[in-house]
C-alpha atoms as a PDB file:
ATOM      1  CA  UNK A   1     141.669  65.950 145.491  1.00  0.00           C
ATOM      2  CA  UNK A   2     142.008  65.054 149.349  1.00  0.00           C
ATOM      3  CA  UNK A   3     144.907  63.725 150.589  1.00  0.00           C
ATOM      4  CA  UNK A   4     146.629  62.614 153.994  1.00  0.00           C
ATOM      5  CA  UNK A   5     150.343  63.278 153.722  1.00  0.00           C
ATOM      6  CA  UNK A   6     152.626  61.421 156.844  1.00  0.00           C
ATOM      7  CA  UNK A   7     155.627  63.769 157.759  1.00  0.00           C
ATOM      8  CA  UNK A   8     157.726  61.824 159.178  1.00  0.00           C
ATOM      9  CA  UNK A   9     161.484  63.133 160.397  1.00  0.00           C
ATOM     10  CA  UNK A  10     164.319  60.550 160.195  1.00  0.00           C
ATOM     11  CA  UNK A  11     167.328  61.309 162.017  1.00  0.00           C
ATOM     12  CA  UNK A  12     169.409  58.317 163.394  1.00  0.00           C
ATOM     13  CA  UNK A  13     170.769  58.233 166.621  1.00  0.00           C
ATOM     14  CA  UNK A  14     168.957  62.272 167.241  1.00  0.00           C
ATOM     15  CA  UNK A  15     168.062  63.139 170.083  1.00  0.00           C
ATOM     16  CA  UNK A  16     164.768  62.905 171.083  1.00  0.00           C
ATOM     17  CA  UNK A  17     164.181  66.286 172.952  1.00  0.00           C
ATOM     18  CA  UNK A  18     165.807  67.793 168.966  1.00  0.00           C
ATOM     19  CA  UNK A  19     163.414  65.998 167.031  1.00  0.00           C
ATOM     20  CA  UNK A  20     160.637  66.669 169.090  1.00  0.00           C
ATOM     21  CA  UNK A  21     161.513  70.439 168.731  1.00  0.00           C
ATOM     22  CA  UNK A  22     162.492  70.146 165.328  1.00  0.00           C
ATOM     23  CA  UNK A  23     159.037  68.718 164.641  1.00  0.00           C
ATOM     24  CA  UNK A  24     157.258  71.387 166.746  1.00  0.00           C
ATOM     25  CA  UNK A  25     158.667  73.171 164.810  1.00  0.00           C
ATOM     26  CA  UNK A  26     157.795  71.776 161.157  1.00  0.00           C
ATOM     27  CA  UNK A  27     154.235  71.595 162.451  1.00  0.00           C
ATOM     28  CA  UNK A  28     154.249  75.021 163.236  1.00  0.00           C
ATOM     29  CA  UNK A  29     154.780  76.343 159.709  1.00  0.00           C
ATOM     30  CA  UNK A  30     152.380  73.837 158.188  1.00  0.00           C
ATOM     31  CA  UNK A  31     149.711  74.610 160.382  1.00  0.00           C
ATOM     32  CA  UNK A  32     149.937  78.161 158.656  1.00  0.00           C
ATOM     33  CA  UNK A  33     149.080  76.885 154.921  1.00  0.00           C
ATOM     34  CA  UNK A  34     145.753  76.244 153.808  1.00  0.00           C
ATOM     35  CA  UNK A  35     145.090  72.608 155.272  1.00  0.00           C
ATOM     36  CA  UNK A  36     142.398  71.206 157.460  1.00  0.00           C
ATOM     37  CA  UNK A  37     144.675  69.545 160.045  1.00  0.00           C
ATOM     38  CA  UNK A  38     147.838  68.751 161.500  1.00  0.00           C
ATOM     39  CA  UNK A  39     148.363  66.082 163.979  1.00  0.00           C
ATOM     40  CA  UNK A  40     151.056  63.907 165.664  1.00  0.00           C
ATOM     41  CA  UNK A  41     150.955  60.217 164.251  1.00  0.00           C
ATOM     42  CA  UNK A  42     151.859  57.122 166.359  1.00  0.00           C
ATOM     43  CA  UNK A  43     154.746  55.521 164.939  1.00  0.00           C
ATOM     44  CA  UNK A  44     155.677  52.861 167.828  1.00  0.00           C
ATOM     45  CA  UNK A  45     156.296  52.574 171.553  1.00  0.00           C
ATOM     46  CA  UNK A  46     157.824  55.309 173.099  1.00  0.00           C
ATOM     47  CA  UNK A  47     162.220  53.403 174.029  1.00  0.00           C
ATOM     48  CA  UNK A  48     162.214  51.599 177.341  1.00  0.00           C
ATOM     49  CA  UNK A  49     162.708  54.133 180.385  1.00  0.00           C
ATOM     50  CA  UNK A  50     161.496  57.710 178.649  1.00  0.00           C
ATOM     51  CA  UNK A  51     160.002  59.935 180.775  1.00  0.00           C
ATOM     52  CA  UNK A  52     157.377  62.137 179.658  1.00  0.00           C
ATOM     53  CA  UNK A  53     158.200  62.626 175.852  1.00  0.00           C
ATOM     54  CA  UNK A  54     155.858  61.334 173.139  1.00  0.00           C
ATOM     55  CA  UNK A  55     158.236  59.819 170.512  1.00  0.00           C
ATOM     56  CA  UNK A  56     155.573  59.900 168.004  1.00  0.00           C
ATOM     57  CA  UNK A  57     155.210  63.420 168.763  1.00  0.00           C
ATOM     58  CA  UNK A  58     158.786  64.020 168.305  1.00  0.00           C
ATOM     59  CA  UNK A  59     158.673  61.986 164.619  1.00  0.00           C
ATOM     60  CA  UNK A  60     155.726  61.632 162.622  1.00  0.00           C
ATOM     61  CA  UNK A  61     152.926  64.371 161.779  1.00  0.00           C
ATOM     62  CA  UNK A  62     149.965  63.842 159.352  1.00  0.00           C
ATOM     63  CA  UNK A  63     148.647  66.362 157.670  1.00  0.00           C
ATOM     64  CA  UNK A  64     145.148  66.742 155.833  1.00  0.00           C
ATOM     65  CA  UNK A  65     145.082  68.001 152.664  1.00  0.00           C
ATOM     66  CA  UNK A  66     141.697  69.261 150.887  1.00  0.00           C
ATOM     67  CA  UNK A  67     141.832  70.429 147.818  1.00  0.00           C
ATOM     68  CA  UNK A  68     144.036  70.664 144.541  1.00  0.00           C
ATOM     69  CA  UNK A  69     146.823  69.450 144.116  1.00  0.00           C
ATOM     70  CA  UNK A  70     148.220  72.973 144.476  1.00  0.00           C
ATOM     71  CA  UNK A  71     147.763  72.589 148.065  1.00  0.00           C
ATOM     72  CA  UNK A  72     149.437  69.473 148.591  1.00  0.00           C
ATOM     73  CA  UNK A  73     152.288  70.936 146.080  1.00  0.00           C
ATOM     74  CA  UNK A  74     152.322  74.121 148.771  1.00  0.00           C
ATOM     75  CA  UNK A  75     152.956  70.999 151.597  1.00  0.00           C
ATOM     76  CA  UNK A  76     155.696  69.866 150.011  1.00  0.00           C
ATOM     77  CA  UNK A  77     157.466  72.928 149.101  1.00  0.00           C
ATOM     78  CA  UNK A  78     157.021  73.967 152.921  1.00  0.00           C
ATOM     79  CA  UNK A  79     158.524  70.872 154.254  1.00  0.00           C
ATOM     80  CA  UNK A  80     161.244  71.095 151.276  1.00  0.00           C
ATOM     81  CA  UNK A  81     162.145  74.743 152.629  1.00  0.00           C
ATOM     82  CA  UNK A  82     162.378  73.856 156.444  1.00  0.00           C
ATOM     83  CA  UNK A  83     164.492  70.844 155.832  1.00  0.00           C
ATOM     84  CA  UNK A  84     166.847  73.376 153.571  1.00  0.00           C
ATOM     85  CA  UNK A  85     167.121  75.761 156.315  1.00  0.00           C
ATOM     86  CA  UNK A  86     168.177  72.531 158.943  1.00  0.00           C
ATOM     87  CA  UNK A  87     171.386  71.447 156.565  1.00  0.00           C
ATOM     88  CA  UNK A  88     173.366  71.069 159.894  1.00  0.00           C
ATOM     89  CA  UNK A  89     171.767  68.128 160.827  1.00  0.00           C
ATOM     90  CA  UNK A  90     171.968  64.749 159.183  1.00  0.00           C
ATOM     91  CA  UNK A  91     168.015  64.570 159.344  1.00  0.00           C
ATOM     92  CA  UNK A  92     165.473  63.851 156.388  1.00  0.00           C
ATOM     93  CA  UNK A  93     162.081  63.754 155.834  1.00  0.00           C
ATOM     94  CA  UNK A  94     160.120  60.698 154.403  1.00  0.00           C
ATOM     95  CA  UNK A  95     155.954  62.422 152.694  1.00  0.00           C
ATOM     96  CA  UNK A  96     153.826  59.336 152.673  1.00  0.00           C
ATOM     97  CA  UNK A  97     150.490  59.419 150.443  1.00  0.00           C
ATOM     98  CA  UNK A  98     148.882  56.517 150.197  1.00  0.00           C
ATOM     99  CA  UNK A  99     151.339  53.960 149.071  1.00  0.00           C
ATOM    100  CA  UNK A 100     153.978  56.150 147.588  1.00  0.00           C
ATOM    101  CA  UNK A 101     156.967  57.631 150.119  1.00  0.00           C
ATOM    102  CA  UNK A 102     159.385  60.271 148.686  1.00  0.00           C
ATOM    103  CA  UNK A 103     162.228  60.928 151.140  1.00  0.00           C
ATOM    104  CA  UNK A 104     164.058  64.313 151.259  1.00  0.00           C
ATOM    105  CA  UNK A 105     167.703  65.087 152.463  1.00  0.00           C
ATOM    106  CA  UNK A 106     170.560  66.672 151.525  1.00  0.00           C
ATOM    107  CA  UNK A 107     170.024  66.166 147.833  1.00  0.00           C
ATOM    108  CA  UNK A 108     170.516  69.009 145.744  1.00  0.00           C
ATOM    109  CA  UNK A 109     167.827  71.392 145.040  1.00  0.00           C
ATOM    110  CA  UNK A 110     167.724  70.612 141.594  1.00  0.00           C
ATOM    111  CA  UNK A 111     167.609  66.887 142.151  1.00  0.00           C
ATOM    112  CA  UNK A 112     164.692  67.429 144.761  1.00  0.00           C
ATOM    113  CA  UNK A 113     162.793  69.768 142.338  1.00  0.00           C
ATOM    114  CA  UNK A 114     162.957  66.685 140.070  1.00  0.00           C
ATOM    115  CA  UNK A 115     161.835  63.755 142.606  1.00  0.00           C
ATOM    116  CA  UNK A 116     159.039  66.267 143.921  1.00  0.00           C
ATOM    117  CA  UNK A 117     157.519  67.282 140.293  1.00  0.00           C
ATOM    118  CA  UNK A 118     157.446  63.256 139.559  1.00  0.00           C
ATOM    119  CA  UNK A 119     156.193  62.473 142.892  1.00  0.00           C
ATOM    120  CA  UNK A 120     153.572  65.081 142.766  1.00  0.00           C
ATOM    121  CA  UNK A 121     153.152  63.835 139.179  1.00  0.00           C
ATOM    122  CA  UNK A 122     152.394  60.169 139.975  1.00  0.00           C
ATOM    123  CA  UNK A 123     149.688  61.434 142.779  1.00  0.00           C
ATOM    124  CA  UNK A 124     147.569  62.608 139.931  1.00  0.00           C
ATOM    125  CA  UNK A 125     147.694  59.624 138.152  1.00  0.00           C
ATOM    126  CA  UNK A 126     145.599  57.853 140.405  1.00  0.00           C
END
């Protein structure tokens, strides 16, 4: 199974130097699991006066997936831990496949091992 999986960080009103590090970040750590490619995504025109920072850089990453759905299990579970270890900020993450979005937050662990496991479910139904 080969999938594309959009990354994309929601934090209102962050700053966009943060989320651009924060997603540097994220990048950084999926870059080291077993997937063909991780790049920045264009999600929309960078706000009226920026200088010099790529919001889509700072928001959105897609990431391909080849491979079982082990692998794309080990892409959630890596973007599940690094948004653990951030519980300071108000951010979440929204994992696009296809049509279906889960969105992570501050959820319990519990109740985000549950909406994972049926997200990851309905993937192989398809």
């Amino acid at each position: 199974m080969d999938a594309d999986v959009r990354v994309e960080l929601v934090e209102p009103d962050g700053d966009p130097e943060a989320l651009d590090v924060l997603m540097r970040d994220l990048r950084q750590e999926l870059l080291e699991l077993d997937v063909e490619s991780v790049s920045t995504v264009p999600v929309g025109p960078a706000p009226p006066g920026s200088k010099g920072l790529d919001m889509a850089a700072a928001t959105a990453l897609l990431v391909e997936v080849k491979g079982s759905v082990t692998a794309l299990s080990m892409v959630v579970s890596a973007v599940r831990t690094w948004l653990q270890r951030g519980k300071d900020s108000g951010a979440s993450v929204k994992l696009t496949i296809g049509e279906r979005t889960l969105e992570l937050s501050r959820a319990t662990t519990d109740q985000q091992e549950r909406l994972v496991e049926e997200f990851l479910r309905s993937r192989t139904d398809d």
